[in-house]
C-alpha atoms as a PDB file:
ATOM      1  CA  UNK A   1     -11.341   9.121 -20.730  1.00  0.00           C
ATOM      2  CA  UNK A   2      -8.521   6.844 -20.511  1.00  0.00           C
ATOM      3  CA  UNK A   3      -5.457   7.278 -18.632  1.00  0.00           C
ATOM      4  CA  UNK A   4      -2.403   7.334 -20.412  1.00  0.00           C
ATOM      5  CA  UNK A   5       0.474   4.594 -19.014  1.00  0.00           C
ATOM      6  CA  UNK A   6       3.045   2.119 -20.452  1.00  0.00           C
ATOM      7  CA  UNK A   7       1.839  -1.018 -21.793  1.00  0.00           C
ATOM      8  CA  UNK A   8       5.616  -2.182 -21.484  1.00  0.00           C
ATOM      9  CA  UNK A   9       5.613  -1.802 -17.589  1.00  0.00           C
ATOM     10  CA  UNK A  10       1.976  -2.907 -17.533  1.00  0.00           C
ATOM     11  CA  UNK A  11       3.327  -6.384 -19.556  1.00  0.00           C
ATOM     12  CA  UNK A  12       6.634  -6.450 -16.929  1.00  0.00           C
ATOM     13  CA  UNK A  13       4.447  -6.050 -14.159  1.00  0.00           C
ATOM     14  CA  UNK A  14       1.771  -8.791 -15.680  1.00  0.00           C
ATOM     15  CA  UNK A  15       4.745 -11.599 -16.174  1.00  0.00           C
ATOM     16  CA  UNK A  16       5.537 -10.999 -12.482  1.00  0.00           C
ATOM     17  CA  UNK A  17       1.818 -11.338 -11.112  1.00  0.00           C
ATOM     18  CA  UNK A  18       1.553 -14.474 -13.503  1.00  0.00           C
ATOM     19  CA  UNK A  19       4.801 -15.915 -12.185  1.00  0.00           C
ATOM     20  CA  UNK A  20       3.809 -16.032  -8.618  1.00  0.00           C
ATOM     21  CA  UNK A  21       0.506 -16.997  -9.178  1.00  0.00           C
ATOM     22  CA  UNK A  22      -1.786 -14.106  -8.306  1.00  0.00           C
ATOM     23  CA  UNK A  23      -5.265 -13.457  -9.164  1.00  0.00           C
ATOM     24  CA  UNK A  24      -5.668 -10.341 -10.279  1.00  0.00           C
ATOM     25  CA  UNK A  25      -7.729  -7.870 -12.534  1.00  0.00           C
ATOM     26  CA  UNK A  26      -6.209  -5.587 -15.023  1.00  0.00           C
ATOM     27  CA  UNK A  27      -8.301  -2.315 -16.078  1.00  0.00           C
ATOM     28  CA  UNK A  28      -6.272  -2.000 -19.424  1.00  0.00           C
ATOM     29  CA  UNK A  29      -8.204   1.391 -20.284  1.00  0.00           C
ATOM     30  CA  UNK A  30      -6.626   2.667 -16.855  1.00  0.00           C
ATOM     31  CA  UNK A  31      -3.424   0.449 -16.591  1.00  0.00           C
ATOM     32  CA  UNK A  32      -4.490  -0.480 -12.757  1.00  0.00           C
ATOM     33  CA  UNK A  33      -4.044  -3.543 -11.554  1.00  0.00           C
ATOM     34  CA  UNK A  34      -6.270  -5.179  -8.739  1.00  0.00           C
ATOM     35  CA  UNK A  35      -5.365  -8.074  -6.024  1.00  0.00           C
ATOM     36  CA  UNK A  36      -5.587  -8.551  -2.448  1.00  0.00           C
ATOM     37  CA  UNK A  37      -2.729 -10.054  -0.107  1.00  0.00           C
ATOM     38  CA  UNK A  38      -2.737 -11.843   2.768  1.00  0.00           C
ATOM     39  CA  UNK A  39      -0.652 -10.274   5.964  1.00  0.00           C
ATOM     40  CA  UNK A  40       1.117 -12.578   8.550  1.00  0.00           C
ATOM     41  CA  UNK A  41      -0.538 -11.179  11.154  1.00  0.00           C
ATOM     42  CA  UNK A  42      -4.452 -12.787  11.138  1.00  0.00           C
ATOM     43  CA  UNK A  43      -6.186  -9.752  13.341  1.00  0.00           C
ATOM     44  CA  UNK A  44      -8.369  -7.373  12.340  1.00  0.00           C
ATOM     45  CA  UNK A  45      -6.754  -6.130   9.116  1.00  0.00           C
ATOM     46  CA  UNK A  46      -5.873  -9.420   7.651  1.00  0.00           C
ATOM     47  CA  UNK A  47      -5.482  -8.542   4.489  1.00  0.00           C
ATOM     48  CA  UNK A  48      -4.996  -5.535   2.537  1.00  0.00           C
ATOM     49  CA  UNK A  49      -6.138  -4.443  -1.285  1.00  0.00           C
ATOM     50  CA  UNK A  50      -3.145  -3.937  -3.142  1.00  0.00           C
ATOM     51  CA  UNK A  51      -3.475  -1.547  -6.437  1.00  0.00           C
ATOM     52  CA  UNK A  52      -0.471  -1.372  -8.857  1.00  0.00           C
ATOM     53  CA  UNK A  53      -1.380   2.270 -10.598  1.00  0.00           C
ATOM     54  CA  UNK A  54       1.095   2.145 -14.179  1.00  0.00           C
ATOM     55  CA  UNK A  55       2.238   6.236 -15.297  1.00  0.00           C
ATOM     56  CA  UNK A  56       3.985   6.801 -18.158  1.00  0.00           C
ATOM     57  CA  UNK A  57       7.719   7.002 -16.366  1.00  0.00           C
ATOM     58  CA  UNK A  58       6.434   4.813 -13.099  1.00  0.00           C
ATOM     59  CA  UNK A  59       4.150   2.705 -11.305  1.00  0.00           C
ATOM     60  CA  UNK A  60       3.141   3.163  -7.979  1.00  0.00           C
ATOM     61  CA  UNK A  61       2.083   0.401  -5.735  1.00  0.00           C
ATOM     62  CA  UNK A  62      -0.726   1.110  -2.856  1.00  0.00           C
ATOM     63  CA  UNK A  63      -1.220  -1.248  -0.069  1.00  0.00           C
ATOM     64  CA  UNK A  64      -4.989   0.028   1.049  1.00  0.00           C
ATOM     65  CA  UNK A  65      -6.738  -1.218   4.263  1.00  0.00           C
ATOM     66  CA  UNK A  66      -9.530  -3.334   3.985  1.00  0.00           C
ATOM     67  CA  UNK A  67     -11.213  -0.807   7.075  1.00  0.00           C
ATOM     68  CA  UNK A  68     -11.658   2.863   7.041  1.00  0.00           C
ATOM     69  CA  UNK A  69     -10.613   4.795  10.437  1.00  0.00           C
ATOM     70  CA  UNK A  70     -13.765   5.964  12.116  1.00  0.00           C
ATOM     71  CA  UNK A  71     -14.587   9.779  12.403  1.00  0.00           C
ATOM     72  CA  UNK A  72     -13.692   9.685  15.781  1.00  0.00           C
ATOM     73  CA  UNK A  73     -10.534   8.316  15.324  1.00  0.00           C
ATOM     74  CA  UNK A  74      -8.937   9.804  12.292  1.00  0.00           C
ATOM     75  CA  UNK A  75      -7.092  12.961  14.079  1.00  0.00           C
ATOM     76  CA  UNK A  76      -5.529   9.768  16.541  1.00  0.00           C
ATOM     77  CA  UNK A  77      -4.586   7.565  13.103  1.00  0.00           C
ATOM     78  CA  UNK A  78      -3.144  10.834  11.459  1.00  0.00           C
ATOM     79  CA  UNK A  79      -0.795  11.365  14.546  1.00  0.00           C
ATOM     80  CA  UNK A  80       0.040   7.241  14.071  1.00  0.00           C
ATOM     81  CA  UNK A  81       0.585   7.662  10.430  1.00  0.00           C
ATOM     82  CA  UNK A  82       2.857  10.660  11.441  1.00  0.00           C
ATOM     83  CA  UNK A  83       5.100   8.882  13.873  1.00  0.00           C
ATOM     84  CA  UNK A  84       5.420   5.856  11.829  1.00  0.00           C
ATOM     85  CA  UNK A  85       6.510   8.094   8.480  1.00  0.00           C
ATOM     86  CA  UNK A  86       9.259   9.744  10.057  1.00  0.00           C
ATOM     87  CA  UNK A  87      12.207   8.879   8.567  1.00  0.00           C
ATOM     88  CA  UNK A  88      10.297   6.198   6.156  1.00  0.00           C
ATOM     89  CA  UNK A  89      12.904   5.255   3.377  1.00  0.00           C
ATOM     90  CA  UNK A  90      10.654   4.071   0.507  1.00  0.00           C
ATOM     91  CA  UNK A  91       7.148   5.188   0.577  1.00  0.00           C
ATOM     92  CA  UNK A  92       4.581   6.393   3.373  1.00  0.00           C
ATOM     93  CA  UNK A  93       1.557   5.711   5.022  1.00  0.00           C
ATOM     94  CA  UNK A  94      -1.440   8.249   4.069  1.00  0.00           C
ATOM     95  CA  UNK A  95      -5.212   8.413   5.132  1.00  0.00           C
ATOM     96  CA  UNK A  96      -8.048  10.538   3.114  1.00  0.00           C
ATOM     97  CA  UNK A  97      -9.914  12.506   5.327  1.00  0.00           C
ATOM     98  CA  UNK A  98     -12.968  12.671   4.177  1.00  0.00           C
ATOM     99  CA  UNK A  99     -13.819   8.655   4.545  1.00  0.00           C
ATOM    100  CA  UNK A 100     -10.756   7.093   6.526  1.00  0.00           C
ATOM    101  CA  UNK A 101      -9.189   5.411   3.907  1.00  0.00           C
ATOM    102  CA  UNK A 102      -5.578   4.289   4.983  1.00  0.00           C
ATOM    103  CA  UNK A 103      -2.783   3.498   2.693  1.00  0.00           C
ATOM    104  CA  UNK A 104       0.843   2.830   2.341  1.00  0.00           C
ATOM    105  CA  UNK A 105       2.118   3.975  -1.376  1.00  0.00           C
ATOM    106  CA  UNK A 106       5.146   3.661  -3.085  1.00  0.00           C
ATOM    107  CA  UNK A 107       6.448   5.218  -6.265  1.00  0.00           C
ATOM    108  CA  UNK A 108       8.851   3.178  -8.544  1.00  0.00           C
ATOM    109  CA  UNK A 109      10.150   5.659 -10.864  1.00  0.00           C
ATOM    110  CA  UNK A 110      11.443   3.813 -14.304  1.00  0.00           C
ATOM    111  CA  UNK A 111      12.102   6.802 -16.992  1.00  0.00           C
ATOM    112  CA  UNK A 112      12.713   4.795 -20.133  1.00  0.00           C
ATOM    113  CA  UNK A 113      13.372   1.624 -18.407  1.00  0.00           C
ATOM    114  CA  UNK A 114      11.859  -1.520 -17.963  1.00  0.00           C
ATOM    115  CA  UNK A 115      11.947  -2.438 -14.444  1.00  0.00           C
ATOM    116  CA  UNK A 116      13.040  -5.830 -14.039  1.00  0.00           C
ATOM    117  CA  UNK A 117      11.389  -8.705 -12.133  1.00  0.00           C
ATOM    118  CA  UNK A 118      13.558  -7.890  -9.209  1.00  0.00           C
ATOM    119  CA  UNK A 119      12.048  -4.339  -8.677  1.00  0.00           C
ATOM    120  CA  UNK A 120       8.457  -5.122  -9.694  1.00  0.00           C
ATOM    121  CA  UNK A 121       8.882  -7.609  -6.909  1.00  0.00           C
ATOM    122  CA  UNK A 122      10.375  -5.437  -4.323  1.00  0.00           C
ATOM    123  CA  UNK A 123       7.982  -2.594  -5.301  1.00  0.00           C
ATOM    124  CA  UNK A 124       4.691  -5.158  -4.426  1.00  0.00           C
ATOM    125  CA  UNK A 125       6.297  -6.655  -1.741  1.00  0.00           C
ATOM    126  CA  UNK A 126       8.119  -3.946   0.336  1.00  0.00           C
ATOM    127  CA  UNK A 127       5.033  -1.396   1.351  1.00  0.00           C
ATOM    128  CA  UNK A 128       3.086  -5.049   2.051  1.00  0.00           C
ATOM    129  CA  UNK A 129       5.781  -5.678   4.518  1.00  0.00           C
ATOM    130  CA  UNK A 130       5.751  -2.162   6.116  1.00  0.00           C
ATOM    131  CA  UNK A 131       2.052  -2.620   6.401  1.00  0.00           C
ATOM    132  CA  UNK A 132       2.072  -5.988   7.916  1.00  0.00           C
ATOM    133  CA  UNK A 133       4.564  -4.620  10.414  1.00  0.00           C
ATOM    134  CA  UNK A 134       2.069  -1.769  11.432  1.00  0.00           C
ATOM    135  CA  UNK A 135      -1.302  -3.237  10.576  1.00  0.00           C
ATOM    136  CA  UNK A 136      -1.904  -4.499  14.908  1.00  0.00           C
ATOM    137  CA  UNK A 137      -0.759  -1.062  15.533  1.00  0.00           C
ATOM    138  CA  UNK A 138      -3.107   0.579  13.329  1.00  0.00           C
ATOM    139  CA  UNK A 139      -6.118  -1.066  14.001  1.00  0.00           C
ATOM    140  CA  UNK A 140      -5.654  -0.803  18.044  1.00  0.00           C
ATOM    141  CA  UNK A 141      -5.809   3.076  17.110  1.00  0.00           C
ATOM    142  CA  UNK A 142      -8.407   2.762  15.241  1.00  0.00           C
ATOM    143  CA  UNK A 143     -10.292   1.300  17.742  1.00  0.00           C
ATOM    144  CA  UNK A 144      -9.314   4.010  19.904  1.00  0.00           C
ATOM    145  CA  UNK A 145      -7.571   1.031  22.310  1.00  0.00           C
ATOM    146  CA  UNK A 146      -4.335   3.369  21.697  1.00  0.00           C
ATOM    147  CA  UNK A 147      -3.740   7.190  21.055  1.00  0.00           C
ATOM    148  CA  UNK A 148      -1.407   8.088  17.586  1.00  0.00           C
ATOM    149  CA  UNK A 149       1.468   8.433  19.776  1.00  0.00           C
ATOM    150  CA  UNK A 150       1.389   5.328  22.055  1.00  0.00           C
ATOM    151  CA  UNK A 151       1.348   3.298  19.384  1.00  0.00           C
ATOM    152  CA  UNK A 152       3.639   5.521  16.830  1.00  0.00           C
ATOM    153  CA  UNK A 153       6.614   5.240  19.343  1.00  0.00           C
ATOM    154  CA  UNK A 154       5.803   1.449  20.434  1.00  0.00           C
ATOM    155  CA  UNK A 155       8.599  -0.737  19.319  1.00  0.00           C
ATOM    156  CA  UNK A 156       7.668  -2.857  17.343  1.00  0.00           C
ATOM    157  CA  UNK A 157       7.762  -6.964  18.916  1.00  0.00           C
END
């Protein structure tokens, strides 16, 4: 059963994509939108899946790991993911449980307008930012090189 969305914010958020020259796939029965992005920092999560999810008053833009946390190391990620949401302005990091999954989410809430370029932009590229800035982070925890806490309260370089 299809999802219902706004093909208008689906369009606004297509002209962006187009303009900056990203490949991308569109599930139009859905209204999701499919790319991956490159971080600065060339470790272990050097890239992420980005999924632009289109509601009928929003959009919401995930920023999802390319690796899972392991079993063992899920509790330690949950107390990272805690330390680094604190006092988060726009969005948060979250991980599913049940298979490790780690993402950073943000809602863009439109109502009955169009968001313009500017926010479709900021809405993509902030949580890719916050990501990049905690991707070394995350992965040293999930390779259990750091507990949640060491690496929640490292500053970051």
């Amino acid at each position: 059963m299809a999802r219902e969305y706004r093909a208008d914010f689906a369009a606004q958020i297509k002209i962006f994509l187009d303009s900056e020259g990203l490949k991308y796939s569109f599930d139009a029965e859905n209204g999701i939108f499919r790319f991956k992005m490159s971080l600065g920092d060339t470790g272990l999560i050097g890239h992420v899946d980005e999924r632009i999810i289109v509601k009928k008053d929003a959009f919401q833009v995930q920023c999802i790991s390319p690796l899972n946390a392991p079993e063992n190391t899920r509790v330690e990620v949950a107390v990272f993911i805690t330390y680094v949401n604190y006092r988060m302005v726009a969005g948060d990091f979250e991980m599913d449980f049940s298979d490790g999954e780690v993402m950073y989410k943000v809602d863009q809430y439109c109502a009955d307008q169009i968001p313009s370029l500017d926010i479709v932009k900021r809405a993509i590229f902030v949580p890719l930012a916050v990501f990049d800035n905690n991707a070394r982070k995350l992965a040293e925890v999930m390779l259990g090189a750091k507990t949640g806490k060491e690496a929640g309260m490292q500053d970051d370089d």
